[in-house]
N, C-alpha and C. Protein backbone atom coordinates (compact mmCIF):
# COMPACT_ATOMS: atom_id res chain seq x y z
N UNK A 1 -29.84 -9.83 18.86
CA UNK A 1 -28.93 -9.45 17.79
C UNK A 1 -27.95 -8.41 18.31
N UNK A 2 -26.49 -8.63 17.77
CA UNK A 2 -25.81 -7.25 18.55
C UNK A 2 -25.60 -6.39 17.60
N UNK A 3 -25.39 -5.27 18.12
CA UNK A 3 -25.68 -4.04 17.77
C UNK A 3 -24.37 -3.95 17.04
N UNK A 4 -23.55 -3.35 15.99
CA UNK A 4 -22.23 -3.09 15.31
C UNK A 4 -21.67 -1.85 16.14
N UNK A 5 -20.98 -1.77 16.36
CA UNK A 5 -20.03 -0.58 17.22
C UNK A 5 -19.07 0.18 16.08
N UNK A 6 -19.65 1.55 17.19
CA UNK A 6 -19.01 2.60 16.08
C UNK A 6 -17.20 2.70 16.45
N UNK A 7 -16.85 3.51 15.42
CA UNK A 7 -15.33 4.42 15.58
C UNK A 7 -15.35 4.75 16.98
N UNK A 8 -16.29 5.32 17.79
CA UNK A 8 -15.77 6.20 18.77
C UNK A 8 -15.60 4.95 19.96
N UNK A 9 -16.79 3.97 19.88
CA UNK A 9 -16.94 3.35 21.12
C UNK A 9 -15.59 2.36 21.05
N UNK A 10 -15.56 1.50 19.70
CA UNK A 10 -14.08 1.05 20.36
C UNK A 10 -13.00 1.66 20.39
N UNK A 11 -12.89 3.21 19.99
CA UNK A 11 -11.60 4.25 20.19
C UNK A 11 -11.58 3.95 21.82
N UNK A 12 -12.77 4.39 22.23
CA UNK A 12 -12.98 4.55 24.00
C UNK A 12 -12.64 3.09 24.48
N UNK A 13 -13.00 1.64 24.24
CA UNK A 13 -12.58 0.33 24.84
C UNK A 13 -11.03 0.37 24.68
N UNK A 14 -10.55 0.98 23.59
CA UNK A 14 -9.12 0.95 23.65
C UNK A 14 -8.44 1.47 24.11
N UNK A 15 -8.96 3.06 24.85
CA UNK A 15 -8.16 3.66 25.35
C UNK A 15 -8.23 3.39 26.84
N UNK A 16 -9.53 2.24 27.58
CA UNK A 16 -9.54 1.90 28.59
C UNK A 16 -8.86 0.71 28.99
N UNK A 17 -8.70 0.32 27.69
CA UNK A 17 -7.65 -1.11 28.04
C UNK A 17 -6.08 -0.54 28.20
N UNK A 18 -5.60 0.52 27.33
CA UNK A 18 -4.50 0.93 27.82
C UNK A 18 -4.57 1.30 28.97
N UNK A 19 -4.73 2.16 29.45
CA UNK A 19 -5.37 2.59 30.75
C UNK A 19 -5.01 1.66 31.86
N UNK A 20 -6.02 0.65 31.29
CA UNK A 20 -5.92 -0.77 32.54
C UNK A 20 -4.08 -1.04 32.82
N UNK A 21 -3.43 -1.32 31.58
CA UNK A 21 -2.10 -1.79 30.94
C UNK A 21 -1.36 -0.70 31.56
N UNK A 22 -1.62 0.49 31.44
CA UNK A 22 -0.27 1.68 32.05
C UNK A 22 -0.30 1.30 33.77
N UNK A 23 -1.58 1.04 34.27
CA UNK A 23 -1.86 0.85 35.87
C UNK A 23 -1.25 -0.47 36.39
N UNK A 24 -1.35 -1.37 35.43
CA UNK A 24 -0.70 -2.78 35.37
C UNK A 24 -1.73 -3.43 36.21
N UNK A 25 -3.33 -3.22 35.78
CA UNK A 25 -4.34 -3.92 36.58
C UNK A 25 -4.64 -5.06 35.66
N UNK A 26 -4.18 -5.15 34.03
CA UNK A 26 -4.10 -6.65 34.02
C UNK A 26 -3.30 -7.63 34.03
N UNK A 27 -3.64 -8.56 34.59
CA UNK A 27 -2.75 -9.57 35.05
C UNK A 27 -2.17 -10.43 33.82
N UNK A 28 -1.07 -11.28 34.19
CA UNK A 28 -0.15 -11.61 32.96
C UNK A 28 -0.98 -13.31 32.85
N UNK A 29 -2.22 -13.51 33.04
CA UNK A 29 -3.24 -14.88 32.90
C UNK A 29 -3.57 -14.13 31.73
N UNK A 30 -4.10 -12.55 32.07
CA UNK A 30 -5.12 -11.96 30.79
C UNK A 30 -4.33 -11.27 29.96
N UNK A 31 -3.45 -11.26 29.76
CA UNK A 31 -2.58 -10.06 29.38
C UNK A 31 -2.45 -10.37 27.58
N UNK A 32 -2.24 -11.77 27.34
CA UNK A 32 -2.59 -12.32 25.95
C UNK A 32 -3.82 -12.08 25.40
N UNK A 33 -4.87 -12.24 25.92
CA UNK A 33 -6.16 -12.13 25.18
C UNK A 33 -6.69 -10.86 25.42
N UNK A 34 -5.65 -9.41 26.75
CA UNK A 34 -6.43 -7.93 26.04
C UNK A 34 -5.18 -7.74 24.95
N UNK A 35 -4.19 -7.88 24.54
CA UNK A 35 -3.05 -7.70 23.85
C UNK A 35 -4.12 -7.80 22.38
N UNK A 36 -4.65 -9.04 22.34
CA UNK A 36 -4.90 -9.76 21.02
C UNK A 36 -6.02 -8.43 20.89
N UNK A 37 -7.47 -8.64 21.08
CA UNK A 37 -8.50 -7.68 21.43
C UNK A 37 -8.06 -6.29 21.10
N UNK A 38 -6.92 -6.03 21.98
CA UNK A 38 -6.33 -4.12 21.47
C UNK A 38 -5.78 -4.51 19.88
N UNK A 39 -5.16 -5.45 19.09
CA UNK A 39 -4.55 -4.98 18.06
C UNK A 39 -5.93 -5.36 17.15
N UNK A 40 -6.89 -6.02 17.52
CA UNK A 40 -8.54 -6.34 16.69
C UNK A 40 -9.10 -4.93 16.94
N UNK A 41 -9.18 -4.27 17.84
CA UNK A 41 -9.71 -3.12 17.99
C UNK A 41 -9.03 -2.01 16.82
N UNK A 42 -7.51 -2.03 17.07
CA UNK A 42 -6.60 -1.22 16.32
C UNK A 42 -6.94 -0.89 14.74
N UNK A 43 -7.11 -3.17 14.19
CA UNK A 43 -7.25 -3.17 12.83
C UNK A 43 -8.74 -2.61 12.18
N UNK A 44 -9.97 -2.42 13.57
CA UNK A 44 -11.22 -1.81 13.12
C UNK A 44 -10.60 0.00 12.72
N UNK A 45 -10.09 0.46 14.06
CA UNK A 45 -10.17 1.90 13.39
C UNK A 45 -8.97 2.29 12.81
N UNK A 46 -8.37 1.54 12.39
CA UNK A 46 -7.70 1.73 10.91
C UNK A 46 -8.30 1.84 9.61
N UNK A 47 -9.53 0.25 9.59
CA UNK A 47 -9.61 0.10 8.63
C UNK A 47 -10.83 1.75 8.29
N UNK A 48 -11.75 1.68 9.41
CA UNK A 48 -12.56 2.83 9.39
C UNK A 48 -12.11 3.84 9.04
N UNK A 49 -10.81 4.40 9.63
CA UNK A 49 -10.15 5.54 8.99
C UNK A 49 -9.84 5.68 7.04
N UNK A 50 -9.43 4.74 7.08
CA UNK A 50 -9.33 4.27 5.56
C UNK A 50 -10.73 4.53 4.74
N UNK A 51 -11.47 3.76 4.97
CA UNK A 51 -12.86 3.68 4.63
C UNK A 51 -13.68 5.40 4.44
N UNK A 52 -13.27 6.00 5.69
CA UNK A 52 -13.89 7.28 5.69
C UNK A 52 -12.78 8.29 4.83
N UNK A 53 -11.71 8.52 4.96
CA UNK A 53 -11.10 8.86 3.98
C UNK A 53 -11.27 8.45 2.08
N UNK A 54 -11.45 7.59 2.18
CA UNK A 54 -11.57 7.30 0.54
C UNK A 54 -13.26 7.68 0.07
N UNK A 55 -14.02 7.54 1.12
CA UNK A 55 -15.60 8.46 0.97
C UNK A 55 -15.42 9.56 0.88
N UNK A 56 -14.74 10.33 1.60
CA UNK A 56 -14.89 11.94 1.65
C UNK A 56 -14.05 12.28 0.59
N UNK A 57 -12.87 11.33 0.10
CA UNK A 57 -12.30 11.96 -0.97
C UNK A 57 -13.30 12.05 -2.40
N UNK A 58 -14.12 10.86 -2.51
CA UNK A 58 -15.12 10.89 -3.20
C UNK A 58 -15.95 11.87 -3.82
N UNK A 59 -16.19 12.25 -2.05
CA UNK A 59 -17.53 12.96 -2.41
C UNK A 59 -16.71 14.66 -2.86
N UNK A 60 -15.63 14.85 -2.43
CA UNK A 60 -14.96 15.91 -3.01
C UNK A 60 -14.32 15.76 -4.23
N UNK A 61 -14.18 14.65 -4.61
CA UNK A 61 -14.09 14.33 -6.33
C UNK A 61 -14.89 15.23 -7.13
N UNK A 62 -16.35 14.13 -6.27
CA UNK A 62 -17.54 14.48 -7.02
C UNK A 62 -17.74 15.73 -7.43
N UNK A 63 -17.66 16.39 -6.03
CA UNK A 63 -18.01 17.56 -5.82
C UNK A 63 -17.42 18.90 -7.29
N UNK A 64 -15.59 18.56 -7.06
CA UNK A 64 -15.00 19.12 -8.34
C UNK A 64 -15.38 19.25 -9.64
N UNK A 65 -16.02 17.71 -9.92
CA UNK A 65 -16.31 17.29 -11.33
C UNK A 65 -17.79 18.26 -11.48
N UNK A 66 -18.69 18.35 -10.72
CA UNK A 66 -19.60 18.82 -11.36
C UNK A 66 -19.20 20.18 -12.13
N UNK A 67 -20.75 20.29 -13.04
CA UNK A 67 -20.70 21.80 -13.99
C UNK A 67 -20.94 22.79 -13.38
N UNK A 68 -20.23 23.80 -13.45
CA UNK A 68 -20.59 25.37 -12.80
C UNK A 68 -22.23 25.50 -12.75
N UNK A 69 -22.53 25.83 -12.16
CA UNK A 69 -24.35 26.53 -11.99
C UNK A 69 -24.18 27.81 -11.62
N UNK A 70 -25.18 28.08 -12.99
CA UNK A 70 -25.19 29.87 -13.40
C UNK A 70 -26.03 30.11 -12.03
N UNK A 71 -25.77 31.13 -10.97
CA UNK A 71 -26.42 31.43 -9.71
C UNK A 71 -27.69 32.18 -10.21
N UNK A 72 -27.61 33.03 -10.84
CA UNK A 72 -29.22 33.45 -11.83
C UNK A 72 -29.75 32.75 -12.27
N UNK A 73 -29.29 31.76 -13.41
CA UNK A 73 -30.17 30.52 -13.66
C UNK A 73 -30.69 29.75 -12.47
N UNK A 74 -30.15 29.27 -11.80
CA UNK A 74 -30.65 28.42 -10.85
C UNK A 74 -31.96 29.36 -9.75
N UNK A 75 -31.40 30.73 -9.29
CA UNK A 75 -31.89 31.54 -8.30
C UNK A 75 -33.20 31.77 -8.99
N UNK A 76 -33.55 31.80 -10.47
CA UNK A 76 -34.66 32.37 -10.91
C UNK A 76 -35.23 30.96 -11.37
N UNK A 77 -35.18 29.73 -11.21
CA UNK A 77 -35.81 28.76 -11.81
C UNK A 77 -36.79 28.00 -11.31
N UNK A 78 -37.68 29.21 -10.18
CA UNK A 78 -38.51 28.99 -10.22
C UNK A 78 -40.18 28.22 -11.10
């Protein structure tokens, strides 16, 4: 079974395929299918960025909406 890959690891495949591309170590046989691959990579940490942004805005929604907690009430409610 394969494993799902995070944000960072294909940040890192992408920044090694540029890499490859600034050195001009791939050849113009492969040059279509890392082209294709870098903009599939691109549309993952986009969409991830997206994804993690609209969570954290969430959870700081959330966070706003709740009710004040009396720090004595809570500290003594033992």
């Amino acid at each position: 079974m394969k494993k799902a890959k995070n944000y960072s690891q294909v940040l890192q495949e992408l920044e090694e395929t540029l890499e490859k591309m600034n050195k001009g170590d791939i050849t113009i046989d492969n040059l279509e299918a890392e082209v294709k691959a870098a903009a599939e990579k691109i549309t993952f940490l986009r969409r991830k960025l997206r994804s993690t942004e609209t969570q954290i805005t969430k959870i700081l929604k959330d966070i706003e909406e709740e009710e004040p907690v009396d720090a004595e009430t809570w500290l003594h409610n033992d």
